[in-house]
Protein backbone atom coordinates (compact mmCIF):
# COMPACT_ATOMS: atom_id res chain seq x y z
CA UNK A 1 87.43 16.16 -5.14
CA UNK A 2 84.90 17.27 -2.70
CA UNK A 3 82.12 16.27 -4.58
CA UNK A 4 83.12 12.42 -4.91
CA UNK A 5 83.50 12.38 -1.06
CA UNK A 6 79.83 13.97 -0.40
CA UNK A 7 78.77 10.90 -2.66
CA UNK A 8 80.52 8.26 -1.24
CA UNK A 9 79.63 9.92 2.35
CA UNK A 10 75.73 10.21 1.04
CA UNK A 11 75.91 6.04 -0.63
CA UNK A 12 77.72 5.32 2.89
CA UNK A 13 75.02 6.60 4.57
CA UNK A 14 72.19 5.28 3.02
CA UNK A 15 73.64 2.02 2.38
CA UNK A 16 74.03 1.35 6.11
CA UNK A 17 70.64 3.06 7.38
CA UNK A 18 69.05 0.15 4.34
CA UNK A 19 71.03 -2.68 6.61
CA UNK A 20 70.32 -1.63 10.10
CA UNK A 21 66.84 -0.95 9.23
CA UNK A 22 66.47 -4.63 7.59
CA UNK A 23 68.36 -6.26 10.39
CA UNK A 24 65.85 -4.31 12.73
CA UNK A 25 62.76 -5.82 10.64
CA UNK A 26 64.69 -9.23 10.54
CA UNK A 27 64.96 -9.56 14.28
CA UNK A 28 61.25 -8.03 15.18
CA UNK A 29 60.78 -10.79 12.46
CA UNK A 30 62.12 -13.44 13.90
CA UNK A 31 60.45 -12.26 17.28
CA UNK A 32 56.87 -12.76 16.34
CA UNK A 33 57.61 -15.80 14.28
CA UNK A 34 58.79 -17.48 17.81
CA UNK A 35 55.68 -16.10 19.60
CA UNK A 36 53.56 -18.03 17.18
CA UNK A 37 51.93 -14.72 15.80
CA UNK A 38 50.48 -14.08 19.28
CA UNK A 39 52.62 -11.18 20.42
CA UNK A 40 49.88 -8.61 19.55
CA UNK A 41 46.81 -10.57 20.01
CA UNK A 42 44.25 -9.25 22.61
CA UNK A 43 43.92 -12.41 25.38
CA UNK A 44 40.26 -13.09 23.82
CA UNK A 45 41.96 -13.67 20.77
CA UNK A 46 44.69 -15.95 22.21
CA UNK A 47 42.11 -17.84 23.56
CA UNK A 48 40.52 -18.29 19.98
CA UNK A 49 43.11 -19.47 18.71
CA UNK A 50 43.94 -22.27 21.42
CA UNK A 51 40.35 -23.43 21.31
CA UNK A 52 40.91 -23.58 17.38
CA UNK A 53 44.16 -25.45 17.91
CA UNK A 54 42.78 -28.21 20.55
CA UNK A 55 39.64 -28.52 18.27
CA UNK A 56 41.85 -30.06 15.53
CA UNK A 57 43.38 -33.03 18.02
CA UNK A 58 39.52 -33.89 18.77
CA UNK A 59 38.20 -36.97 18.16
CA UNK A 60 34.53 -38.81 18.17
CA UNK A 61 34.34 -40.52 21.50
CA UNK A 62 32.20 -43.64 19.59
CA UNK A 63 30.94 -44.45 16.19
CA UNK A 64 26.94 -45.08 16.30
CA UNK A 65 26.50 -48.71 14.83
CA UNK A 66 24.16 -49.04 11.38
CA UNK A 67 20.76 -49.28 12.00
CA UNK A 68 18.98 -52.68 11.74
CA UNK A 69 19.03 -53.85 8.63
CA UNK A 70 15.98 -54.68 6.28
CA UNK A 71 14.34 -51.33 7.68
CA UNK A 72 13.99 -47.79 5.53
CA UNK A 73 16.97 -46.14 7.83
CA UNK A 74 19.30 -49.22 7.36
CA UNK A 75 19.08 -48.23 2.87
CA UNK A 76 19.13 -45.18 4.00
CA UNK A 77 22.77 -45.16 5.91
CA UNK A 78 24.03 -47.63 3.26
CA UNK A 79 23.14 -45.35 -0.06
CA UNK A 80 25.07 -42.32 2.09
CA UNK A 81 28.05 -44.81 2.69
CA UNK A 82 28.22 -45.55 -1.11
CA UNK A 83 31.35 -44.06 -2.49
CA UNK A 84 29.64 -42.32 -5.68
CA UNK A 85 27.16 -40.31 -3.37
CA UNK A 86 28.98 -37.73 -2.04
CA UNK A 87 29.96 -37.16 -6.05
CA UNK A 88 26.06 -37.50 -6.60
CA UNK A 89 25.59 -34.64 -4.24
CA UNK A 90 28.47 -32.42 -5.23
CA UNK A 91 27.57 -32.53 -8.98
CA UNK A 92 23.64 -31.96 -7.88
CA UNK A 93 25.27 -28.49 -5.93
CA UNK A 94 27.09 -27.62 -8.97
CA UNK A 95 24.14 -27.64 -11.71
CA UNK A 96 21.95 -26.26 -8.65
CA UNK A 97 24.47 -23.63 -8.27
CA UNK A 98 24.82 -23.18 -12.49
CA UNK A 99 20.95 -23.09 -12.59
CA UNK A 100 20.91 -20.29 -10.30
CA UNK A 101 23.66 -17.64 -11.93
CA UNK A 102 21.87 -18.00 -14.96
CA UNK A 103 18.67 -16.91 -13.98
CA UNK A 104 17.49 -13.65 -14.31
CA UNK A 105 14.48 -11.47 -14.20
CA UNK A 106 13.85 -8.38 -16.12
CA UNK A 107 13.94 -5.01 -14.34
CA UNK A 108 10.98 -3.19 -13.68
CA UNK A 109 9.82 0.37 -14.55
């Protein structure tokens, strides 16, 4: 008889320290989720992360026209406009990159 109450005391026990401690973690949770993460942040780093955040909503205050056409920047601009160039470069990156892990050089005495 004593026995089954020392368990259920013991399961009692442990079964509410398991809730109040995840209510606790819930609510220091919540807590830092409505600070935005910044509750522990040094003021430098605060600061980092605004500048990061305004940098996003930044936009180029004008668009430099093409150059004049019929001159060697004008072909220039337009075969970096082309839509297949940016490709053209990635896939040059990629067998440049390829090239370079399988290179290898014996090692010396």
């Amino acid at each position: 008889w004593n026995y089954t109450i020392a368990f259920y005391f013991v399961a009692f026990i442990l079964l509410m320290w398991a809730v109040v401690i995840n209510i606790f973690i819930g609510i220091i949770a919540d807590y830092v989720q409505l600070s935005r993460g910044l509750l522990f942040l040094t003021e430098e780093q605060r600061q980092w992360i605004d500048t990061k955040q305004r940098i996003v909503f930044v936009e180029p205050v004008a668009v430099s026209p093409p150059p004049l056409p019929r001159t060697a920047r004008y072909w220039a601009w337009r075969l970096q406009q082309h839509r297949w160039f940016r490709r053209g470069i990635f896939l040059c990156t990629t067998l440049n990159l390829l090239a370079m892990c399988t290179y290898t050089t014996e090692m010396g005495d």
